[in-house]
PDB file of N, CA and C in Angstrom:
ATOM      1  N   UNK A   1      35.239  15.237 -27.720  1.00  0.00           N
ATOM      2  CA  UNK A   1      34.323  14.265 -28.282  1.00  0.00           C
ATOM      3  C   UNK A   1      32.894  14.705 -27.991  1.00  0.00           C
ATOM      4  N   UNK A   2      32.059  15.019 -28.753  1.00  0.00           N
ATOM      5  CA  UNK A   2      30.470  15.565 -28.965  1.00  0.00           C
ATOM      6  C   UNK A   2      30.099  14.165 -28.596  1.00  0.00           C
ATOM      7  N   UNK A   3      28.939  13.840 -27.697  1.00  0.00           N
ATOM      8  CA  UNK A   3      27.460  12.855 -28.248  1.00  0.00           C
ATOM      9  C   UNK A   3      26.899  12.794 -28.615  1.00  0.00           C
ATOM     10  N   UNK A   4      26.706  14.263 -29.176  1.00  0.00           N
ATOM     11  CA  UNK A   4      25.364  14.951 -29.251  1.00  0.00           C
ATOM     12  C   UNK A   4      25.744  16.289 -30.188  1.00  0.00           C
ATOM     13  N   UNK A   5      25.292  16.288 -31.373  1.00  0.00           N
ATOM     14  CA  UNK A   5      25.379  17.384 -32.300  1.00  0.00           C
ATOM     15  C   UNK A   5      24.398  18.155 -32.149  1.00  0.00           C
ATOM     16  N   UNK A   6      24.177  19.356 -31.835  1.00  0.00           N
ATOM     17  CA  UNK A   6      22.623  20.057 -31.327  1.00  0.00           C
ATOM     18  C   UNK A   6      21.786  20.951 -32.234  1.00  0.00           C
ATOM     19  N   UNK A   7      22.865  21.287 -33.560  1.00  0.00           N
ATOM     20  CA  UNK A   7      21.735  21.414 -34.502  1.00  0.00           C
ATOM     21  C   UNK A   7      21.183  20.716 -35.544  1.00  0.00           C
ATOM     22  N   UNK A   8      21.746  18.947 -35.600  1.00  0.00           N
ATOM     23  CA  UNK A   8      20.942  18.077 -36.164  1.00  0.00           C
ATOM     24  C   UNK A   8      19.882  17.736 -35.192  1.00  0.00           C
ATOM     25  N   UNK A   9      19.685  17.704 -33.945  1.00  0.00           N
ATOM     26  CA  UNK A   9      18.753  17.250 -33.224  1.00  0.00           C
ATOM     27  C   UNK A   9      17.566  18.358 -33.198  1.00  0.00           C
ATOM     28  N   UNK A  10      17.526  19.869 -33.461  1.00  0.00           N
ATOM     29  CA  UNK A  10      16.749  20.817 -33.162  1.00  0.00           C
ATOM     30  C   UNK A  10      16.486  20.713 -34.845  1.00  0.00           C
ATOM     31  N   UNK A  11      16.981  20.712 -35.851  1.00  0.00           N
ATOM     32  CA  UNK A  11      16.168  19.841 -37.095  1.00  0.00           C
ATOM     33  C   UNK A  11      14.755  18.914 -37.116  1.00  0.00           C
ATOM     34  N   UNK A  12      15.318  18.003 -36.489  1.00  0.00           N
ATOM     35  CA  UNK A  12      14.452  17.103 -36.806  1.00  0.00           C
ATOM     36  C   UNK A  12      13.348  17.080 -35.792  1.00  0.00           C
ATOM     37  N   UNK A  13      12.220  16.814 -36.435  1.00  0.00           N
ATOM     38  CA  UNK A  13      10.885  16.974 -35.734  1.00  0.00           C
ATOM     39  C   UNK A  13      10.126  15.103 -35.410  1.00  0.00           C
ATOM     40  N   UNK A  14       9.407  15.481 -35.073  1.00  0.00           N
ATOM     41  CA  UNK A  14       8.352  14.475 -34.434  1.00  0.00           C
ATOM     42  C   UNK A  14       7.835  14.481 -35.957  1.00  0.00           C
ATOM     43  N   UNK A  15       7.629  13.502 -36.277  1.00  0.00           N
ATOM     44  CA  UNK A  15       6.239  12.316 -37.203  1.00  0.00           C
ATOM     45  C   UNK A  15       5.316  11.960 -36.940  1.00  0.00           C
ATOM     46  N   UNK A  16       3.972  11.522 -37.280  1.00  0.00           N
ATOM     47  CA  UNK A  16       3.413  10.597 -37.129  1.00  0.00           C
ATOM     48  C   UNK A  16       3.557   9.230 -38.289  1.00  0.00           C
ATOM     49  N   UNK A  17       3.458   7.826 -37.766  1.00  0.00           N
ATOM     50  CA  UNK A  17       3.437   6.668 -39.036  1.00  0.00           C
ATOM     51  C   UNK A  17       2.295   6.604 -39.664  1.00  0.00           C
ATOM     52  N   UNK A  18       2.512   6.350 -40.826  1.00  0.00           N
ATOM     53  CA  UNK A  18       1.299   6.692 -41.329  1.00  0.00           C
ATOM     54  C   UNK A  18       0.346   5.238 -40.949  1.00  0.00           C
ATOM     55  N   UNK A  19      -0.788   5.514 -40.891  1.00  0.00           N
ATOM     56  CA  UNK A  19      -1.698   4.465 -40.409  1.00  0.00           C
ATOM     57  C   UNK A  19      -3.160   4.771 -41.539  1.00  0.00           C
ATOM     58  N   UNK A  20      -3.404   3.738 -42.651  1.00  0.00           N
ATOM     59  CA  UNK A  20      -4.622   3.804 -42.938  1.00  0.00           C
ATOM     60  C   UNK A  20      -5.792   3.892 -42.220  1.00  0.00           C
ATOM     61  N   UNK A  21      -6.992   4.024 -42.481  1.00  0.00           N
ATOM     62  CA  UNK A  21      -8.694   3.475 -42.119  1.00  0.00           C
ATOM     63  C   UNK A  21      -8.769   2.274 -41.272  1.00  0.00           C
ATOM     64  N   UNK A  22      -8.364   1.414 -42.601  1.00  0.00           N
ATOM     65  CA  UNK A  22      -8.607  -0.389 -42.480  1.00  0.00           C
ATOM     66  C   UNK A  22      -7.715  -0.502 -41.183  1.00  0.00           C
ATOM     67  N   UNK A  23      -6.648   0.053 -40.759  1.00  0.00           N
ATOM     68  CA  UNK A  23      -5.452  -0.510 -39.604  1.00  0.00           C
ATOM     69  C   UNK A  23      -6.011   0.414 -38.306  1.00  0.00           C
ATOM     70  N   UNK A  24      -6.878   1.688 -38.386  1.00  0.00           N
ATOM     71  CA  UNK A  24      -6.974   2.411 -37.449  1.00  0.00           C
ATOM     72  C   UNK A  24      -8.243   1.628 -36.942  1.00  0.00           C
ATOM     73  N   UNK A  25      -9.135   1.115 -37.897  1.00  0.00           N
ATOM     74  CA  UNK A  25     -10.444   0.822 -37.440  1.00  0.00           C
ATOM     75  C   UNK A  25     -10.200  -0.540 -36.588  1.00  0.00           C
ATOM     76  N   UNK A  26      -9.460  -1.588 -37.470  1.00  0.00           N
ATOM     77  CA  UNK A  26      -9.136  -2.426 -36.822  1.00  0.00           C
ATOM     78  C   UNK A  26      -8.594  -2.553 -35.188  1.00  0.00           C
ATOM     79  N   UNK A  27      -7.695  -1.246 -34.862  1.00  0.00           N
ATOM     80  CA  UNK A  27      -6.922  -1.119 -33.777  1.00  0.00           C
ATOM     81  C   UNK A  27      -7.984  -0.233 -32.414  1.00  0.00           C
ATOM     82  N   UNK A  28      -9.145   0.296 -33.286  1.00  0.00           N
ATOM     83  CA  UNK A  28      -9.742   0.215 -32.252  1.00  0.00           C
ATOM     84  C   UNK A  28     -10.906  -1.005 -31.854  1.00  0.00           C
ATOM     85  N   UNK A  29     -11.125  -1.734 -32.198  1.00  0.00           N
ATOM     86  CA  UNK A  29     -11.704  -2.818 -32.342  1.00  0.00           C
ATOM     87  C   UNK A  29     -10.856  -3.849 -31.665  1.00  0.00           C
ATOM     88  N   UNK A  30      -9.558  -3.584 -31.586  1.00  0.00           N
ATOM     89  CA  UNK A  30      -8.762  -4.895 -30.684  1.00  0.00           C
ATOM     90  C   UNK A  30      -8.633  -4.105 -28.981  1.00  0.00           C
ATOM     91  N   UNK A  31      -8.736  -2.650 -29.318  1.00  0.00           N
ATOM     92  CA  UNK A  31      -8.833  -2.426 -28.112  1.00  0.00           C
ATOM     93  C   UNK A  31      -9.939  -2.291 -27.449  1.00  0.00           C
ATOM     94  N   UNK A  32     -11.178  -2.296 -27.686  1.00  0.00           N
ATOM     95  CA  UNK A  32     -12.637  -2.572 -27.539  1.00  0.00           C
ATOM     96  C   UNK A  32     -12.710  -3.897 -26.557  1.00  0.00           C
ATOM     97  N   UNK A  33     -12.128  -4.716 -27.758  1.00  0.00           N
ATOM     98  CA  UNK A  33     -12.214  -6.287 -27.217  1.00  0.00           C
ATOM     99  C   UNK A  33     -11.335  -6.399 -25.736  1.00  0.00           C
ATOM    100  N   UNK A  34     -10.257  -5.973 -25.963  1.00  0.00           N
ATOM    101  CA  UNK A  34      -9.370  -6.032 -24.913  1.00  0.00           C
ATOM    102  C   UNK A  34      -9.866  -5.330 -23.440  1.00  0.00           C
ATOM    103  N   UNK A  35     -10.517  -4.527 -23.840  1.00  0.00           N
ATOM    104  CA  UNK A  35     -11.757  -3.521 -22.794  1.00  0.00           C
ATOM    105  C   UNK A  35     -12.786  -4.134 -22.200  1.00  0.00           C
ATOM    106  N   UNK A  36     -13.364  -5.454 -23.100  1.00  0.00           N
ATOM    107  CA  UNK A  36     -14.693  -5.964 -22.943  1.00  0.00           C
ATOM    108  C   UNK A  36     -14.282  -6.930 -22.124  1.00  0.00           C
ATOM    109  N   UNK A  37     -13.106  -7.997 -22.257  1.00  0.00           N
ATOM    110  CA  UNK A  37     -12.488  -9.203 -21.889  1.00  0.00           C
ATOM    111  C   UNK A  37     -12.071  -8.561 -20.233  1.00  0.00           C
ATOM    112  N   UNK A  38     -11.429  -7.497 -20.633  1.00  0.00           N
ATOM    113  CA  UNK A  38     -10.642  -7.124 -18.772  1.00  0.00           C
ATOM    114  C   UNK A  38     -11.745  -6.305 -18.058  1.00  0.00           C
ATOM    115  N   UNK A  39     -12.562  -6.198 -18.383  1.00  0.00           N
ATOM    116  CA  UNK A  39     -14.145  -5.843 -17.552  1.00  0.00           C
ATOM    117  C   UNK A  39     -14.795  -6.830 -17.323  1.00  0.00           C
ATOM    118  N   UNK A  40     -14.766  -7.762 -18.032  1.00  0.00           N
ATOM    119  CA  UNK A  40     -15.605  -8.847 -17.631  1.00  0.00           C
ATOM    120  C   UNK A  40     -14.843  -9.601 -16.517  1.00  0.00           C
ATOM    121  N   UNK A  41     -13.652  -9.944 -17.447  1.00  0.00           N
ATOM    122  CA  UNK A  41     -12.926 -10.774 -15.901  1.00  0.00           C
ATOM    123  C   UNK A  41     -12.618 -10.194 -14.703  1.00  0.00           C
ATOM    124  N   UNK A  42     -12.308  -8.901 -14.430  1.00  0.00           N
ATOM    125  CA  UNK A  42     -12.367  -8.388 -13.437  1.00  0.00           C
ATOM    126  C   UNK A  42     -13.522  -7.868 -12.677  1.00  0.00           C
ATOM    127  N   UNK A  43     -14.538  -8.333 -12.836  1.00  0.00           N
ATOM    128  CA  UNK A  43     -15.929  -8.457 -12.588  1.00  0.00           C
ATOM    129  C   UNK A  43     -16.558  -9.034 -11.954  1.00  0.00           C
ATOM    130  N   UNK A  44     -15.808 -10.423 -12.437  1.00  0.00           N
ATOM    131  CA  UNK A  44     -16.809 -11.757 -12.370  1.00  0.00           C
ATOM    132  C   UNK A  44     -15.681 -12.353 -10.996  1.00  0.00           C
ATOM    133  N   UNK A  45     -15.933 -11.976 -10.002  1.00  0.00           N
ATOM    134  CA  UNK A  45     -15.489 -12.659  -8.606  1.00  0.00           C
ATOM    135  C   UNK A  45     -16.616 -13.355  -8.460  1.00  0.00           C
ATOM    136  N   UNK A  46     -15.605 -14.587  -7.902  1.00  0.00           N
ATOM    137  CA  UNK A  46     -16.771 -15.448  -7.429  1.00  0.00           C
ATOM    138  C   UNK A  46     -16.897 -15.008  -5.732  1.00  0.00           C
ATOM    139  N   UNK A  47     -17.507 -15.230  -4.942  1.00  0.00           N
ATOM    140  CA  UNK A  47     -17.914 -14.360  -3.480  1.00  0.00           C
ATOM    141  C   UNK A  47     -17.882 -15.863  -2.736  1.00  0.00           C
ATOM    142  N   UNK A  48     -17.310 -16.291  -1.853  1.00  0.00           N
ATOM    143  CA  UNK A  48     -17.761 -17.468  -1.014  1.00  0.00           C
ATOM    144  C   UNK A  48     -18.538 -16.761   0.371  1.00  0.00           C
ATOM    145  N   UNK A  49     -19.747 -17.354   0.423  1.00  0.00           N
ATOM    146  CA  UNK A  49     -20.455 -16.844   1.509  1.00  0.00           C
ATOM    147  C   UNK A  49     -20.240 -18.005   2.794  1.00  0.00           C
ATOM    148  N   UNK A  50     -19.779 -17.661   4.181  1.00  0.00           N
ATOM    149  CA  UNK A  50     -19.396 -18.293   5.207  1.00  0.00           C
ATOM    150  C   UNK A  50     -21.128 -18.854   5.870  1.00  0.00           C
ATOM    151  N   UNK A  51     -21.268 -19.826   6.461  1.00  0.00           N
ATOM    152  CA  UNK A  51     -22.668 -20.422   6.728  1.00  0.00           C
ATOM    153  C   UNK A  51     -23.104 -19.655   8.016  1.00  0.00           C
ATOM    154  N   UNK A  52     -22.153 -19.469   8.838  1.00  0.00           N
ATOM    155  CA  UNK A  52     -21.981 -18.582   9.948  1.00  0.00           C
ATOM    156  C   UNK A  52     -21.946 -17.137  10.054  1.00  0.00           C
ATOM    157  N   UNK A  53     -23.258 -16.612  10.390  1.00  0.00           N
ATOM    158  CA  UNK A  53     -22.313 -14.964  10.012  1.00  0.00           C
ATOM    159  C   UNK A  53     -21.697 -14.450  10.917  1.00  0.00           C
ATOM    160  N   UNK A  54     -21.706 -15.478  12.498  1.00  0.00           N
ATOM    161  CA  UNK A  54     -20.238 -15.122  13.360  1.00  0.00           C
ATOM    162  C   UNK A  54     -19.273 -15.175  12.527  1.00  0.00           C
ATOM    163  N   UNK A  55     -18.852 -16.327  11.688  1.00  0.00           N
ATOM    164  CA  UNK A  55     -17.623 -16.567  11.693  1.00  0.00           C
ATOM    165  C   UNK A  55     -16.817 -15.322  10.632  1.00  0.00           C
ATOM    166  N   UNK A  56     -18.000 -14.772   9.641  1.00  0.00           N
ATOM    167  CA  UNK A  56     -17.748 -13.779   9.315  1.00  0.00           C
ATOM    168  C   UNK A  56     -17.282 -12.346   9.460  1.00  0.00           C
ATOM    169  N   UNK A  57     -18.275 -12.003  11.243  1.00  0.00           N
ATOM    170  CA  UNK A  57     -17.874 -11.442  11.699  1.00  0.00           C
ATOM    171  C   UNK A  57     -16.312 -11.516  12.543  1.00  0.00           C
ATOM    172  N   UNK A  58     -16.362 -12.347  12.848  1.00  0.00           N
ATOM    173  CA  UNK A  58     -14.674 -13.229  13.549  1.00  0.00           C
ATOM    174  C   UNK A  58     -13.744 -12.840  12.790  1.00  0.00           C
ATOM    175  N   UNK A  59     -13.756 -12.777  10.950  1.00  0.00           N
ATOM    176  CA  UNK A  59     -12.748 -13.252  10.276  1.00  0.00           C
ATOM    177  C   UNK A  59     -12.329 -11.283  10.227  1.00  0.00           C
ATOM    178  N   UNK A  60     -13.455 -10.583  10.334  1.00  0.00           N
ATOM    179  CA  UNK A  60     -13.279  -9.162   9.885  1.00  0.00           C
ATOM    180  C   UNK A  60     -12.495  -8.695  11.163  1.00  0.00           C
ATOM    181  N   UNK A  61     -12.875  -8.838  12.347  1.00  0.00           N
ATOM    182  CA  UNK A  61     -12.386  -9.021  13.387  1.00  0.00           C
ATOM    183  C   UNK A  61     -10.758  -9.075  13.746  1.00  0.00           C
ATOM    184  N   UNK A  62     -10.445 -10.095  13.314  1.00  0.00           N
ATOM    185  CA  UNK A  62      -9.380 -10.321  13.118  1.00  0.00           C
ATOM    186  C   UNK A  62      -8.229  -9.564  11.942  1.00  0.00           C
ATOM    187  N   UNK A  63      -9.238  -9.258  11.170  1.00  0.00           N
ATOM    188  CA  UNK A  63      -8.317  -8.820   9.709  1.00  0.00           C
ATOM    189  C   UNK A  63      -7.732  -7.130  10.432  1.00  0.00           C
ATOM    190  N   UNK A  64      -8.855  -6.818  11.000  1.00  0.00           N
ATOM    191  CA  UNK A  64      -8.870  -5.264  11.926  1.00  0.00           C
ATOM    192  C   UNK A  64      -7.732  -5.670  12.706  1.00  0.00           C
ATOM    193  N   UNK A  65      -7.692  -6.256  13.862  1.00  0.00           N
ATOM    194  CA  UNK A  65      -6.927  -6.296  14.537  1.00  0.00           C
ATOM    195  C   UNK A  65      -5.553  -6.525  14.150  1.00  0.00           C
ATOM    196  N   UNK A  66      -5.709  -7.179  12.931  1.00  0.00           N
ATOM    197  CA  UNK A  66      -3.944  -7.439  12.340  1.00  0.00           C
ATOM    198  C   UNK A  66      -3.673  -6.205  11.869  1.00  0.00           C
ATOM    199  N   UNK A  67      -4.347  -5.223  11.340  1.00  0.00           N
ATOM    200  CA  UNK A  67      -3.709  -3.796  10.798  1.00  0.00           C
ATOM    201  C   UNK A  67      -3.649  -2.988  12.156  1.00  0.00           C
ATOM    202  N   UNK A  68      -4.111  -3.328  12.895  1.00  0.00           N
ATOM    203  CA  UNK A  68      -3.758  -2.462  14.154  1.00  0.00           C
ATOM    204  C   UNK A  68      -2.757  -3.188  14.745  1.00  0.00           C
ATOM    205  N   UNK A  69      -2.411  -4.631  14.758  1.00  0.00           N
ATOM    206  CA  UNK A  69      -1.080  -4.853  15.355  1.00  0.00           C
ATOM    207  C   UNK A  69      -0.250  -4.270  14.195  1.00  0.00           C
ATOM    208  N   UNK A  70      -0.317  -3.869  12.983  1.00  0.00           N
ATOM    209  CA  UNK A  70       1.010  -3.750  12.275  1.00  0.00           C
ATOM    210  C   UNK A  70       1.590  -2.297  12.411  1.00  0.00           C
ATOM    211  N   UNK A  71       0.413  -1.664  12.810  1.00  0.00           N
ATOM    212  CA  UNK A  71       0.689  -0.169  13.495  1.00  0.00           C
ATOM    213  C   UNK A  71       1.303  -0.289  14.545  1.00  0.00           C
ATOM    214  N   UNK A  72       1.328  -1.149  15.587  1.00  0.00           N
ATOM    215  CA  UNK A  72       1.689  -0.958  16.620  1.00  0.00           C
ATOM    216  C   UNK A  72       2.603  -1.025  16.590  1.00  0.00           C
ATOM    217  N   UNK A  73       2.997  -2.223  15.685  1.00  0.00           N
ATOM    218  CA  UNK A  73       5.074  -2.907  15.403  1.00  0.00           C
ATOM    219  C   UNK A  73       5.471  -1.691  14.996  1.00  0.00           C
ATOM    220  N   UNK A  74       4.750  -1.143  13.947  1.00  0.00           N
ATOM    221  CA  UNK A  74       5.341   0.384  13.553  1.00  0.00           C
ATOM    222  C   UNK A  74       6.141   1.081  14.573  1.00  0.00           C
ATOM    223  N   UNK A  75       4.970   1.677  15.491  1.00  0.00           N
ATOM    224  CA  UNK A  75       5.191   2.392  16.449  1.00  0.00           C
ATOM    225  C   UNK A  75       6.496   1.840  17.757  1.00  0.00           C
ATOM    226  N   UNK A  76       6.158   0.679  17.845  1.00  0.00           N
ATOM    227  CA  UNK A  76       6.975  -0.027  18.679  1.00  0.00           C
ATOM    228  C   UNK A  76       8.533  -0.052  18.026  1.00  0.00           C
ATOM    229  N   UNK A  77       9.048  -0.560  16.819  1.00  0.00           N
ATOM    230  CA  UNK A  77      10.442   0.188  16.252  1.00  0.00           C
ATOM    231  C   UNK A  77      10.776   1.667  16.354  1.00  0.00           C
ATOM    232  N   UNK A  78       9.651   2.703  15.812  1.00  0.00           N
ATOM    233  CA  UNK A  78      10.188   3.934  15.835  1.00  0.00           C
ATOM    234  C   UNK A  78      10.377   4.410  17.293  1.00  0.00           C
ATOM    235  N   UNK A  79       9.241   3.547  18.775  1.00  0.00           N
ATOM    236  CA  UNK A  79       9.981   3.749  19.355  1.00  0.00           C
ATOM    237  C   UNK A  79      11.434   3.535  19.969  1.00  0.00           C
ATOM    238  N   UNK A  80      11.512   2.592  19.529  1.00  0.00           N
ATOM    239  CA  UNK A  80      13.042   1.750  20.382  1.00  0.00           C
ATOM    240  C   UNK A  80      14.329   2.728  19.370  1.00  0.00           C
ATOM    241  N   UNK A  81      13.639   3.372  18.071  1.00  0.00           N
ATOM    242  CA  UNK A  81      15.356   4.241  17.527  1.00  0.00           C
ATOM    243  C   UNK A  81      14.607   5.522  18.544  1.00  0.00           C
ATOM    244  N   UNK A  82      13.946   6.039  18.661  1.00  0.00           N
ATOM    245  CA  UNK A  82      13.842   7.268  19.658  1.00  0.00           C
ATOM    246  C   UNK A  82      14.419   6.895  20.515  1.00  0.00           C
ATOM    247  N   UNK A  83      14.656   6.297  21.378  1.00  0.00           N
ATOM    248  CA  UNK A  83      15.062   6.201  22.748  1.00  0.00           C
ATOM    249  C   UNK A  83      16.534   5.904  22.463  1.00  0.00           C
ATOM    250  N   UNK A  84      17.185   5.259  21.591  1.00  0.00           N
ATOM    251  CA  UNK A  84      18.431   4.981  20.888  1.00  0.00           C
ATOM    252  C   UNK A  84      18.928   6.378  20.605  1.00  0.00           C
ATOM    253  N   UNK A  85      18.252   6.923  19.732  1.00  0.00           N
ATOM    254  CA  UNK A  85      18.714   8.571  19.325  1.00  0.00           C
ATOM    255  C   UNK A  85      19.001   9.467  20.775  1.00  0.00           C
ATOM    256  N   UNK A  86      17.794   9.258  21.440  1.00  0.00           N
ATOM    257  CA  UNK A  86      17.997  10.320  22.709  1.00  0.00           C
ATOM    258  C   UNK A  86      19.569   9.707  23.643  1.00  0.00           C
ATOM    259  N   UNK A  87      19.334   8.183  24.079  1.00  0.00           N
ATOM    260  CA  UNK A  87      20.769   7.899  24.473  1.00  0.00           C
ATOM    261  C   UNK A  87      22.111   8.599  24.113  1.00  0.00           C
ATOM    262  N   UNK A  88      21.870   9.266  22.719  1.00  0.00           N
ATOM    263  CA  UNK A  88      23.085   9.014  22.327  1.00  0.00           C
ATOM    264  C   UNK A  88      23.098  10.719  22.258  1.00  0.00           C
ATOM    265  N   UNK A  89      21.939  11.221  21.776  1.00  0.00           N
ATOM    266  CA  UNK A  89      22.246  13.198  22.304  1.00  0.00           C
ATOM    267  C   UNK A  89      22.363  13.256  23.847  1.00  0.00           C
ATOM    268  N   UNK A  90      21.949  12.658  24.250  1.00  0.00           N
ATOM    269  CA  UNK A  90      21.524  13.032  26.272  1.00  0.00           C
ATOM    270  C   UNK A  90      20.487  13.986  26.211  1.00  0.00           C
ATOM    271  N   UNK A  91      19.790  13.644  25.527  1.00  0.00           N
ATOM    272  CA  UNK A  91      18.206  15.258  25.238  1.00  0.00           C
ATOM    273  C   UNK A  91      17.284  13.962  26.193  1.00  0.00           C
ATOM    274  N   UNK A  92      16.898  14.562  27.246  1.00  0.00           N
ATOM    275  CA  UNK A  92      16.009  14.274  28.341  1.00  0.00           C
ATOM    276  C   UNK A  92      14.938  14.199  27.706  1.00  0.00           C
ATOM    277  N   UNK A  93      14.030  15.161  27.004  1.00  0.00           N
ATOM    278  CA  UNK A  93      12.663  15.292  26.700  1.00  0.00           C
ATOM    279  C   UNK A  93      12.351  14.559  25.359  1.00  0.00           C
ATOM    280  N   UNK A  94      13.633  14.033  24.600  1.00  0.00           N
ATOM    281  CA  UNK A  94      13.147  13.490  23.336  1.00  0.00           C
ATOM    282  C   UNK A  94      13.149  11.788  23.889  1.00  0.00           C
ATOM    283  N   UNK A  95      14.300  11.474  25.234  1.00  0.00           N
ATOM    284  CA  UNK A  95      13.823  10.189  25.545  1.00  0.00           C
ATOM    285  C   UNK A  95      12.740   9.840  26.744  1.00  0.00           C
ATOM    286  N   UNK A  96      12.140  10.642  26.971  1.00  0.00           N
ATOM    287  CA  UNK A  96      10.492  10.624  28.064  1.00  0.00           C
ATOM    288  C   UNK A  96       9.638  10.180  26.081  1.00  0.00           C
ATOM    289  N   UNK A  97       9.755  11.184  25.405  1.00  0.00           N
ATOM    290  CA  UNK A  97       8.463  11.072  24.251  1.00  0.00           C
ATOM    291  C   UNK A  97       8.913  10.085  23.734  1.00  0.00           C
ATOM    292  N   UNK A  98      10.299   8.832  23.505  1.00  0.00           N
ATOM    293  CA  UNK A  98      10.388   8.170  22.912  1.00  0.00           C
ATOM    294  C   UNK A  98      10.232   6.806  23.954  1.00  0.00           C
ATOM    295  N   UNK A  99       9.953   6.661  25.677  1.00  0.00           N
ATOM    296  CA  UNK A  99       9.629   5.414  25.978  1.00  0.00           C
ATOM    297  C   UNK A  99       8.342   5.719  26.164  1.00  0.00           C
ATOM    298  N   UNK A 100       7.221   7.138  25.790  1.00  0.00           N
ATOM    299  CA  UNK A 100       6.127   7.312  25.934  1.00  0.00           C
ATOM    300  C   UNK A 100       5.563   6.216  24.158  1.00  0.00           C
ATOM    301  N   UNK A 101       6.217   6.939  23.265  1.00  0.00           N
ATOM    302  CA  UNK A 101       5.698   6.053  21.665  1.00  0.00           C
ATOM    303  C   UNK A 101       6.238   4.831  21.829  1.00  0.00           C
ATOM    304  N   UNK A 102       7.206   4.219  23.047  1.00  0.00           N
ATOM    305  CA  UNK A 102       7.280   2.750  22.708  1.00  0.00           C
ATOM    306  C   UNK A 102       6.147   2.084  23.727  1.00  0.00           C
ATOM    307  N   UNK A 103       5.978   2.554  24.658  1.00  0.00           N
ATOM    308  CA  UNK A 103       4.837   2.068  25.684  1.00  0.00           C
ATOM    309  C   UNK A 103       3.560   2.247  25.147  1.00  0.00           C
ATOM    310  N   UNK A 104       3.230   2.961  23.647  1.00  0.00           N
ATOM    311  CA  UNK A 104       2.220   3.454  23.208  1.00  0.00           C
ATOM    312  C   UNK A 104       2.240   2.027  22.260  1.00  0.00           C
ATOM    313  N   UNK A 105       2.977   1.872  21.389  1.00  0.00           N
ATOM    314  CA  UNK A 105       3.243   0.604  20.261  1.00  0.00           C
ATOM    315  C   UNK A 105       3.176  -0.862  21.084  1.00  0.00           C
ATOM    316  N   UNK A 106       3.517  -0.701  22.394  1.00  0.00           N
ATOM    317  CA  UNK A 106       3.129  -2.245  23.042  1.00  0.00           C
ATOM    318  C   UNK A 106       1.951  -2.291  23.662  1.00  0.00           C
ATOM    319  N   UNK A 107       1.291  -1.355  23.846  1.00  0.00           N
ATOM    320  CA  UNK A 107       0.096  -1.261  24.143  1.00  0.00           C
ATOM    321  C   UNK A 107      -1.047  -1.751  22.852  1.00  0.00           C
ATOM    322  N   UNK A 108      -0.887  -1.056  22.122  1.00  0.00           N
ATOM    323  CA  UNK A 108      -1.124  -1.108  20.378  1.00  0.00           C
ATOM    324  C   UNK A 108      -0.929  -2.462  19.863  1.00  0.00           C
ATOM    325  N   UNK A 109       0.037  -3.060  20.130  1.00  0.00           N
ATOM    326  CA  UNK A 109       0.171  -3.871  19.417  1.00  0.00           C
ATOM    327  C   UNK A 109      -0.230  -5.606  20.271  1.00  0.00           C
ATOM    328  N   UNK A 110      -0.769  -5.450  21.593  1.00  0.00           N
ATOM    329  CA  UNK A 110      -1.210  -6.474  22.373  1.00  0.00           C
ATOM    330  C   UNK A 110      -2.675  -6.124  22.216  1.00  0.00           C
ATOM    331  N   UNK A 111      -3.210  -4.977  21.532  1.00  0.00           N
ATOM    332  CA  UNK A 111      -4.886  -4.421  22.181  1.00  0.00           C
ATOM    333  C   UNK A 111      -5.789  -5.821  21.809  1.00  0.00           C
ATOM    334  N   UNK A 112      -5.749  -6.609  21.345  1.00  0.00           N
ATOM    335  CA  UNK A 112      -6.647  -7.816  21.284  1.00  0.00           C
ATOM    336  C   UNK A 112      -6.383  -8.461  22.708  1.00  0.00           C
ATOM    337  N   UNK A 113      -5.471  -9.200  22.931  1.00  0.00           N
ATOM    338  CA  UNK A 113      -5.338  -9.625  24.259  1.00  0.00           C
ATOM    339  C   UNK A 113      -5.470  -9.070  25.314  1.00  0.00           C
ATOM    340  N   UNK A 114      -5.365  -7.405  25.285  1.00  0.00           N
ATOM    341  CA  UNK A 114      -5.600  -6.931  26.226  1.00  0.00           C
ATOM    342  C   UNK A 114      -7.461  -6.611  26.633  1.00  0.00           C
ATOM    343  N   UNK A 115      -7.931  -6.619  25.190  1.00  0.00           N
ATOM    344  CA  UNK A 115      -9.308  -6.520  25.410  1.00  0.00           C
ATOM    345  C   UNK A 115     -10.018  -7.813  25.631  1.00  0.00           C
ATOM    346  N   UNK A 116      -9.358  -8.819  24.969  1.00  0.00           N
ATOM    347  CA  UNK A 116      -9.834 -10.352  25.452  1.00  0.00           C
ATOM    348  C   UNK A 116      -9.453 -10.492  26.945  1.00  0.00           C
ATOM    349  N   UNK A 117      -8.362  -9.985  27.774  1.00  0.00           N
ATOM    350  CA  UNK A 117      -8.267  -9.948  28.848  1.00  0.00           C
ATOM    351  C   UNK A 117      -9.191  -9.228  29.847  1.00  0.00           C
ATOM    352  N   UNK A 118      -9.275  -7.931  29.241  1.00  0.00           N
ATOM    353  CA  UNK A 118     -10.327  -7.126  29.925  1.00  0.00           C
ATOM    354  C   UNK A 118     -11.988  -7.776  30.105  1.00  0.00           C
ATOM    355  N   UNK A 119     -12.494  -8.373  28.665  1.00  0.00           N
ATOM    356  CA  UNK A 119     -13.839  -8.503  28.815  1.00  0.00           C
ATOM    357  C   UNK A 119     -14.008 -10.068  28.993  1.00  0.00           C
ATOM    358  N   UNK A 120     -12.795 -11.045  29.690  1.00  0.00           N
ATOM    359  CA  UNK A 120     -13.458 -12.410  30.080  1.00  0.00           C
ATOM    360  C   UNK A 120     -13.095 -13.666  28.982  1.00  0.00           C
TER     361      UNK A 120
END
């Protein structure tokens, strides 16, 4: 059973449809518009300005510190399968570097509290 006949398919070529003036001009003209509309709206953010520019600073603050805790969780899983993996070869030196990257990820991933601890 064929799916596929391979010298009707090496026959037949690519087309273009035919498209008048009036339909080409038009079609760039809807895409113009469609260009003008998604530039504008993606443009026009409105900005809320905070009255505080602590609190501004606070909020950036925080936004930092959440991508550095999410590194840390990172780090803190890949360590706990390192130390899982090494258990299970008995390779000494891959489980020292794997409770070194998990002691690295809980470190990482407390550094706000630990620096709110440190400075008071």
């Amino acid at each position: 059973m064929k799916l596929f006949n391979m010298k009707d398919t090496q026959k037949k070529g690519t087309t273009k449809l035919p498209m008048t003036g009036r339909v080409k001009k038009g079609f760039r003209y809807y895409c113009l518009a469609v260009m003008a509309v998604t530039l504008v709206l993606g443009t026009s953010v409105t900005a809320f300005a905070a009255d505080d520019p602590l609190t501004v600073i606070n909020n950036l603050s925080d936004f930092i510190f959440g991508l550095i805790r999410a590194v840390g969780m990172i780090m803190l899983g890949f360590g706990i399968v390192q130390v899982g993996l090494s258990l299970k070869s008995h390779d000494p030196s891959q489980r020292a570097n794997g409770f070194l990257t998990l002691a690295g990820g809980v470190v990482i991933t407390f550094a706000k509290e630990i620096l709110t601890l440190i400075t008071g």
